[in-house]
N, C-alpha and C. Protein backbone atom coordinates (compact mmCIF):
# COMPACT_ATOMS: atom_id res chain seq x y z
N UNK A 1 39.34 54.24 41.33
CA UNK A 1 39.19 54.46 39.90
C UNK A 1 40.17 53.53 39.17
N UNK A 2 39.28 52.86 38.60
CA UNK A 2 40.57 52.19 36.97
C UNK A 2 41.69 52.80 36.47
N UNK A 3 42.63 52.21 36.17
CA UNK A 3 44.04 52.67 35.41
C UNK A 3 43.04 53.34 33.94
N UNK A 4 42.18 53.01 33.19
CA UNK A 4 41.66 53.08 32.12
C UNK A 4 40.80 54.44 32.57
N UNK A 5 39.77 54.36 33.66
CA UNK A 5 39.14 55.65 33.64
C UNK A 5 40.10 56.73 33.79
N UNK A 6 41.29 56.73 34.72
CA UNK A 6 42.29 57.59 35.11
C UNK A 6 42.66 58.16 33.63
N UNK A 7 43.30 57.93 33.13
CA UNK A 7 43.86 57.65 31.68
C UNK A 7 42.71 58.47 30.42
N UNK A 8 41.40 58.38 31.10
CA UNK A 8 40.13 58.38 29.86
C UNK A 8 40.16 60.25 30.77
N UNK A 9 39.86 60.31 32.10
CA UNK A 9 39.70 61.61 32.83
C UNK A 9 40.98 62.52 32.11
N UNK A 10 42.30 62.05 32.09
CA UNK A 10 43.45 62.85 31.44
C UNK A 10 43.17 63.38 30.42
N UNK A 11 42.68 62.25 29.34
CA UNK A 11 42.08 62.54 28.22
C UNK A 11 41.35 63.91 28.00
N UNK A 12 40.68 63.34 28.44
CA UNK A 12 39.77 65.08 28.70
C UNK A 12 39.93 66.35 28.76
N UNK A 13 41.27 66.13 29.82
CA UNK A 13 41.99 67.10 30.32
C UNK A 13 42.98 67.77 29.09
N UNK A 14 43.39 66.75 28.41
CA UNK A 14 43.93 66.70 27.20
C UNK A 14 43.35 67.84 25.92
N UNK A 15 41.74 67.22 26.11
CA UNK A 15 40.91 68.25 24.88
C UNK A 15 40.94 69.06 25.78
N UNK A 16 40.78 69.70 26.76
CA UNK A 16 40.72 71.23 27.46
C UNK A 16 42.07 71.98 27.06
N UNK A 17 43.13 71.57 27.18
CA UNK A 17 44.19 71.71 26.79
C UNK A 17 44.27 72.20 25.27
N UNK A 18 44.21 71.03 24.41
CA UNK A 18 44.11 71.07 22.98
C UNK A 18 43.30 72.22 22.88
N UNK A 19 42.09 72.55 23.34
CA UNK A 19 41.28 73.68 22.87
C UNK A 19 42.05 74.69 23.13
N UNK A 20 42.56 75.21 24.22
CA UNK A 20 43.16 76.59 24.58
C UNK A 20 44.40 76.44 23.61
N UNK A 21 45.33 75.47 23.06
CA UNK A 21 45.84 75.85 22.02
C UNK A 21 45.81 76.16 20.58
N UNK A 22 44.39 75.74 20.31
CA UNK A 22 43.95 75.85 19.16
C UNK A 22 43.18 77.35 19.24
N UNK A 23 42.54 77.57 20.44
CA UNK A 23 42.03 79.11 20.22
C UNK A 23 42.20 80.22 20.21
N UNK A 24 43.33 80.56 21.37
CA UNK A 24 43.92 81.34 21.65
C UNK A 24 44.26 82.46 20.16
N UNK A 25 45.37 80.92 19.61
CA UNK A 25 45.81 81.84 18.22
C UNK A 25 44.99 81.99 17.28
N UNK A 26 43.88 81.05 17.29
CA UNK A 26 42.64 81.29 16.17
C UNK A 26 42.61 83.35 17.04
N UNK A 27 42.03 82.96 18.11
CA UNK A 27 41.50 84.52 18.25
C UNK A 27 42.28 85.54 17.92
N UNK A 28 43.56 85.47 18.17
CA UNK A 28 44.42 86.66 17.75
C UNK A 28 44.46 86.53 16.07
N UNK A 29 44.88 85.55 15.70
CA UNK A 29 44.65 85.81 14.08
C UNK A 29 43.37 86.49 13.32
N UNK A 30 41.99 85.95 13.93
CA UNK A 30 40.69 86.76 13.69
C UNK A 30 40.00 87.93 14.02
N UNK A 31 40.66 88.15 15.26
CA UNK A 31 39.68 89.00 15.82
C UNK A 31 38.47 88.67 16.28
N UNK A 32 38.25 89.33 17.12
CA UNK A 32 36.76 88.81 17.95
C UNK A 32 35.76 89.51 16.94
N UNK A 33 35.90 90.31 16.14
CA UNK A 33 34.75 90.43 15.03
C UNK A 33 34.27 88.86 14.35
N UNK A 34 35.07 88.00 13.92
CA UNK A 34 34.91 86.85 13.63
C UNK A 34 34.94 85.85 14.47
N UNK A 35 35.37 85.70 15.58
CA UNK A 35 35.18 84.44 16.63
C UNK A 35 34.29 84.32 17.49
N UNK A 36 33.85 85.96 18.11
CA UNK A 36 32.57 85.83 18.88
C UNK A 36 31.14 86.33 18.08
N UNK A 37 31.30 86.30 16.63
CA UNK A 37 30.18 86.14 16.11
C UNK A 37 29.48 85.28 15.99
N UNK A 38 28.08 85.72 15.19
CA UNK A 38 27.39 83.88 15.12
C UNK A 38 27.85 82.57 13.88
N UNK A 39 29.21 83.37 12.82
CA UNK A 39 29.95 82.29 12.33
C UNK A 39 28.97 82.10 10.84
N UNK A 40 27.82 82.85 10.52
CA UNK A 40 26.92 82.89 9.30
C UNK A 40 28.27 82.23 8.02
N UNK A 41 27.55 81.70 7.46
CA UNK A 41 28.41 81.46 5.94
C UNK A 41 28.81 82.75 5.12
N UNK A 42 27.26 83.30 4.97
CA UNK A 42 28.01 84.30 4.02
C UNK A 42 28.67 85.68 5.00
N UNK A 43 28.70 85.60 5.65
CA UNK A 43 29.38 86.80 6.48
C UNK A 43 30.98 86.57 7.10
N UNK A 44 31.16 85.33 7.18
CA UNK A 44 32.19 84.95 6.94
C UNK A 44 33.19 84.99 5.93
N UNK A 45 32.68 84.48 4.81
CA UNK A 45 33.40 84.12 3.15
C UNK A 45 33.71 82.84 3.16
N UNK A 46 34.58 82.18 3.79
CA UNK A 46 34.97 80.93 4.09
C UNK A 46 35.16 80.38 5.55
N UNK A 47 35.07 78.86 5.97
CA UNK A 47 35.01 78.35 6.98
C UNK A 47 36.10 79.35 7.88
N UNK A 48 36.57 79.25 8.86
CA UNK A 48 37.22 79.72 10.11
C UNK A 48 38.35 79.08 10.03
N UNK A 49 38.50 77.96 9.81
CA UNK A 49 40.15 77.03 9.90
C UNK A 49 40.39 77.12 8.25
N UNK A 50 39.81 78.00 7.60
CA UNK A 50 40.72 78.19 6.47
C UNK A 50 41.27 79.40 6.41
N UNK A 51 41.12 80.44 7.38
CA UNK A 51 41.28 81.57 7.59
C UNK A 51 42.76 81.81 8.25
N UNK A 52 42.84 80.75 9.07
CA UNK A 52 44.08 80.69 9.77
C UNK A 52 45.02 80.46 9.41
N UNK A 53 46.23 80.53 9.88
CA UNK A 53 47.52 80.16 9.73
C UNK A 53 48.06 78.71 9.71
N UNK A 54 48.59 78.21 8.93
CA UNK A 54 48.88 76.66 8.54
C UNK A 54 48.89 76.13 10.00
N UNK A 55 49.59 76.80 11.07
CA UNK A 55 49.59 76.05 12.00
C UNK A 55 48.47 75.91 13.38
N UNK A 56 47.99 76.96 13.01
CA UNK A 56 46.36 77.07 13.61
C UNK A 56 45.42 76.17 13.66
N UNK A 57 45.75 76.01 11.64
CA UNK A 57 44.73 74.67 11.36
C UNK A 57 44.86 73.62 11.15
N UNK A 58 46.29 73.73 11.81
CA UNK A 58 46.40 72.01 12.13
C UNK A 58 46.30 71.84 13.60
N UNK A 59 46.37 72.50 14.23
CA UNK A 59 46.16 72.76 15.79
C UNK A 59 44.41 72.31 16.04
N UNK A 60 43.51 72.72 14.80
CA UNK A 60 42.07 72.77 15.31
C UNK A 60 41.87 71.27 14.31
N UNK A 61 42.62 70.93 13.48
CA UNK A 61 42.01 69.81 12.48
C UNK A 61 42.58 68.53 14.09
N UNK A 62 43.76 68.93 14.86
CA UNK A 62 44.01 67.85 15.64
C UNK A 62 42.84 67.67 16.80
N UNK A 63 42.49 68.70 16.93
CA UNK A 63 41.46 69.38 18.26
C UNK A 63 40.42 68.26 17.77
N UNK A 64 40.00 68.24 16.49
CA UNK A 64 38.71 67.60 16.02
C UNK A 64 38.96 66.24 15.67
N UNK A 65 40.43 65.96 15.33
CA UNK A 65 40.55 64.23 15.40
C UNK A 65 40.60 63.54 17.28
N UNK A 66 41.24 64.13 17.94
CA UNK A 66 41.15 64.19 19.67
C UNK A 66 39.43 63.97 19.43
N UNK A 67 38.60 64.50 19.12
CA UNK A 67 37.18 64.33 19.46
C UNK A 67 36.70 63.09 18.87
N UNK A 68 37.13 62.98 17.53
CA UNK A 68 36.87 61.58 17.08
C UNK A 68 37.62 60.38 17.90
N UNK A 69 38.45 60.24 18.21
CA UNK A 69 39.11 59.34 18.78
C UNK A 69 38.97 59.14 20.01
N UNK A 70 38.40 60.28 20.65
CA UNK A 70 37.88 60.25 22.33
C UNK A 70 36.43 59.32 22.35
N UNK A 71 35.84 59.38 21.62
CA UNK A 71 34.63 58.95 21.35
C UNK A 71 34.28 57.17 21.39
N UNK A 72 35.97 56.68 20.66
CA UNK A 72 36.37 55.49 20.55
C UNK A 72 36.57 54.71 21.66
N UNK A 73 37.83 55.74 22.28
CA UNK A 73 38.59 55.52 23.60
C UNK A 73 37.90 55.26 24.47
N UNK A 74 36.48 56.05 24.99
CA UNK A 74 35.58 56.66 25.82
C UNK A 74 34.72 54.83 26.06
N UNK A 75 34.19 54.34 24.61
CA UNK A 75 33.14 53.33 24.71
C UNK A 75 34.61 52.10 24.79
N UNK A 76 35.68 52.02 24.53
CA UNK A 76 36.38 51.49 25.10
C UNK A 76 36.72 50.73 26.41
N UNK A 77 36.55 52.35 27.04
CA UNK A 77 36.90 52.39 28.38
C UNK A 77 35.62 51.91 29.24
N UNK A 78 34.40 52.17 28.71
CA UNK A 78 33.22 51.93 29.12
C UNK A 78 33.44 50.64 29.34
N UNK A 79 33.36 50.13 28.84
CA UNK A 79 33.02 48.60 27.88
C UNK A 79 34.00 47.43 28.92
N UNK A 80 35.36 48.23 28.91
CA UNK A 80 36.07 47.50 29.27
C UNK A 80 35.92 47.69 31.27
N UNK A 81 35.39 48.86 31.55
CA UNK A 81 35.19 49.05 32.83
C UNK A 81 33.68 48.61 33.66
N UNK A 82 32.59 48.80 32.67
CA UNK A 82 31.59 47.83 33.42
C UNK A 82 31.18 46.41 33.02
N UNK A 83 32.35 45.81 32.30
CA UNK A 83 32.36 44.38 32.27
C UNK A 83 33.62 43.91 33.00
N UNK A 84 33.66 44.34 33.84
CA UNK A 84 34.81 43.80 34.75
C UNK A 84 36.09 43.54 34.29
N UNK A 85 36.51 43.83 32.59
CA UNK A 85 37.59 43.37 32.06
C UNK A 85 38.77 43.98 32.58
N UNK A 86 39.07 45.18 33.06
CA UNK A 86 40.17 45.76 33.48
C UNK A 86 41.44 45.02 33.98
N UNK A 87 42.13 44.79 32.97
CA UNK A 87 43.54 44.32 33.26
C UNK A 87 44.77 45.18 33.48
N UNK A 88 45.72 44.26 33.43
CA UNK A 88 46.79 45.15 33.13
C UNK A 88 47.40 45.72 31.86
N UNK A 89 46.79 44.49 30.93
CA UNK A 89 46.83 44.90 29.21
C UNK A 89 46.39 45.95 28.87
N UNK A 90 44.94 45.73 29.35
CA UNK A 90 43.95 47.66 29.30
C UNK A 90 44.60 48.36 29.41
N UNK A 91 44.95 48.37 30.88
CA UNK A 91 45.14 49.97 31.79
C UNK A 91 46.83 50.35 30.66
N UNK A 92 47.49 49.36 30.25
CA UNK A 92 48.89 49.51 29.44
C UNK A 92 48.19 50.09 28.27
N UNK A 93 47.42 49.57 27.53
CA UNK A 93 46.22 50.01 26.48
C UNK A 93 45.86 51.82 26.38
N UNK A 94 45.31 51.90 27.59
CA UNK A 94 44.70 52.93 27.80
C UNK A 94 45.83 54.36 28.30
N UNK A 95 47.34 53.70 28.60
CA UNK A 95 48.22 54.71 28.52
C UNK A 95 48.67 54.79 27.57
N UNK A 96 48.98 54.24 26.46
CA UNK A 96 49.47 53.73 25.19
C UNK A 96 48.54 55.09 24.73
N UNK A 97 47.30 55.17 24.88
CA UNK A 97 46.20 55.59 23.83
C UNK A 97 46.64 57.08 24.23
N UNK A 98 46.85 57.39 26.07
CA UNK A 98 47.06 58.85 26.25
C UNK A 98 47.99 59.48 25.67
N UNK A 99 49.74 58.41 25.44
CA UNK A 99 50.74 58.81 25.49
C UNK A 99 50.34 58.99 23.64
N UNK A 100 49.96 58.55 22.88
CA UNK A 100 50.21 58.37 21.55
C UNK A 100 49.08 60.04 21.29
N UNK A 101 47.89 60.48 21.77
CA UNK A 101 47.43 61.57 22.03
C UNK A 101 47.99 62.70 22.24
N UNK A 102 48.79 62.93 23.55
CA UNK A 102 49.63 63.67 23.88
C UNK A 102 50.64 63.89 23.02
N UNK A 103 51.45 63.39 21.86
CA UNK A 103 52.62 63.43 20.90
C UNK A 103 51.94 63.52 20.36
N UNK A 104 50.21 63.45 19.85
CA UNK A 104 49.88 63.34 18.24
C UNK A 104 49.80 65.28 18.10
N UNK A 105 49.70 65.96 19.15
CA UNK A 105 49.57 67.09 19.16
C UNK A 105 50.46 68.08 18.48
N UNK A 106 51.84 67.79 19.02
CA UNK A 106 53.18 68.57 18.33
C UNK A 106 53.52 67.95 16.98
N UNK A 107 53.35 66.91 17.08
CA UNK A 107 53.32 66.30 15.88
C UNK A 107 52.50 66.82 14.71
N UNK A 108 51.53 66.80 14.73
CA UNK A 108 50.38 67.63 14.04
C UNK A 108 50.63 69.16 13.82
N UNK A 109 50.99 69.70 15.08
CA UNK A 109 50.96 70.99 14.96
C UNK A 109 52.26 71.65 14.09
N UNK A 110 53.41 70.87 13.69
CA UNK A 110 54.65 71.08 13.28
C UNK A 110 54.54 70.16 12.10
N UNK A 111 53.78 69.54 11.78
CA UNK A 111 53.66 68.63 10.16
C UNK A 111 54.64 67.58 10.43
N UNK A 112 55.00 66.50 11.16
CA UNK A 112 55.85 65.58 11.15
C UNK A 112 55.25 64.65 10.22
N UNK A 113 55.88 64.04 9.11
CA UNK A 113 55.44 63.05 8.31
C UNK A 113 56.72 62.36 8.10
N UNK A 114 56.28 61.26 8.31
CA UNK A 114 55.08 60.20 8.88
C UNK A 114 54.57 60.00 10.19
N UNK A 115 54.84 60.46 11.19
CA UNK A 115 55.06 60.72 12.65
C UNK A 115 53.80 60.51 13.04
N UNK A 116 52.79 61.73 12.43
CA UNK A 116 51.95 62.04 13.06
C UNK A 116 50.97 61.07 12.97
N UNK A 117 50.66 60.25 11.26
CA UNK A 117 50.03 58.92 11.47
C UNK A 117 50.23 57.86 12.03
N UNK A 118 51.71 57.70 12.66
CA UNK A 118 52.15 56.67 13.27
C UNK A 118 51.60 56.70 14.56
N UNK A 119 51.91 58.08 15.25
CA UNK A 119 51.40 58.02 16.27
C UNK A 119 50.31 57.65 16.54
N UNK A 120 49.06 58.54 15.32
CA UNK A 120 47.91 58.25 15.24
C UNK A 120 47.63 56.96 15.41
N UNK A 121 48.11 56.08 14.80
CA UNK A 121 48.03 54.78 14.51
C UNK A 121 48.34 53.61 15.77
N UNK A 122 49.11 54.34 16.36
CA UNK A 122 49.19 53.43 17.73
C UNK A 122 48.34 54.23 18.99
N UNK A 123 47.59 54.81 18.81
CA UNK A 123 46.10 55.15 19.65
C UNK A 123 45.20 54.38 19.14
N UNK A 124 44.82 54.39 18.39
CA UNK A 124 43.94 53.78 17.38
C UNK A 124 44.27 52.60 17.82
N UNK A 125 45.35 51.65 17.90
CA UNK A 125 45.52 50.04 17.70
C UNK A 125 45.12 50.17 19.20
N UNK A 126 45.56 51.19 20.03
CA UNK A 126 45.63 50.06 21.65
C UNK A 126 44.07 50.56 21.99
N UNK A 127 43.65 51.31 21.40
CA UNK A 127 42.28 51.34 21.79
C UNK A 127 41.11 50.10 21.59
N UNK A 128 41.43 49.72 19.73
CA UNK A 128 40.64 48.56 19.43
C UNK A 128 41.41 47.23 19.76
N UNK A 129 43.00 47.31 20.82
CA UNK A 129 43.17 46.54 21.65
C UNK A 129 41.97 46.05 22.50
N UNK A 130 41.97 46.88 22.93
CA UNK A 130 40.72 47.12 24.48
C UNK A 130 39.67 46.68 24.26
N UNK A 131 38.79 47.15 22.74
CA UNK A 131 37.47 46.21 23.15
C UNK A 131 37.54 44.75 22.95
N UNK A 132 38.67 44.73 22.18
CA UNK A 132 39.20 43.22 21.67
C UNK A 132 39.59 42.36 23.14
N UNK A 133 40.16 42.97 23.62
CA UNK A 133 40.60 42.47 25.16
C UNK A 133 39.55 42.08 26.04
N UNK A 134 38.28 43.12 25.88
CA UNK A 134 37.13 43.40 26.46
C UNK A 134 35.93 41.81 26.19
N UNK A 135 36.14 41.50 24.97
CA UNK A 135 35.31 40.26 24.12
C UNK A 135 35.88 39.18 24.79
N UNK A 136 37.31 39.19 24.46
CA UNK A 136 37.83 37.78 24.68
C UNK A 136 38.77 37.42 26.05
């Protein structure tokens, strides 16, 4: 396996993670009257992550940027793994992307500003490293 797929599999492991911290306390804050329902609008009142506790919903707003950014990472990793590009830049790329993931979490979940876009921001760069790496 690639330094990049290795790295993309963590990932993953990462949102499994991220989810059990984002739910856990969603559920105790709601109650399973509201979490294992079917989530209707009006039976609700308002969305679910507005219901929660400031730090809940930054726990689930990170859960859902992890999904956007996996998505990136993912055709990244593709891209860069069945075109033979896999370097050492990548696979540095593609830990860059885990390690900046992994911190964007506490970061997020505790409001660090500016932190948390920074971090953000250097996932983001070493990812569109990669397809850039991947082209040329």
């Amino acid at each position: 396996m690639t330094p990049e797929l290795t790295a993309l599999a963590l990932a993953g492991l990462l949102q499994v993670v991220q989810f059990a911290l984002m739910s856990v306390p969603a559920n105790l804050e709601l109650g399973p009257g509201k979490t294992l329902g079917p989530r209707d609008p009006d039976r609700l009142g308002k969305p679910l992550i507005e219901q929660v506790s400031p730090r809940t919903g930054r726990l689930f707003r990170a859960l859902n940027n992890h999904f956007e950014g996996l998505i990136l990472f993912t055709l990244a990793v593709v891209v860069v793994t069945l075109s033979g590009q896999s370097s050492g830049f990548t696979a540095a790329c593609a830990w860059a992307y885990l390690a900046a993931r992994v911190l964007y979490v506490p970061a997020y979940a505790f409001g660090l500003v500016p932190w948390r876009s920074l971090i953000w921001m250097v996932g983001f760069g070493a990812t569109t490293l990669m397809l850039l790496a991947a082209l040329f």
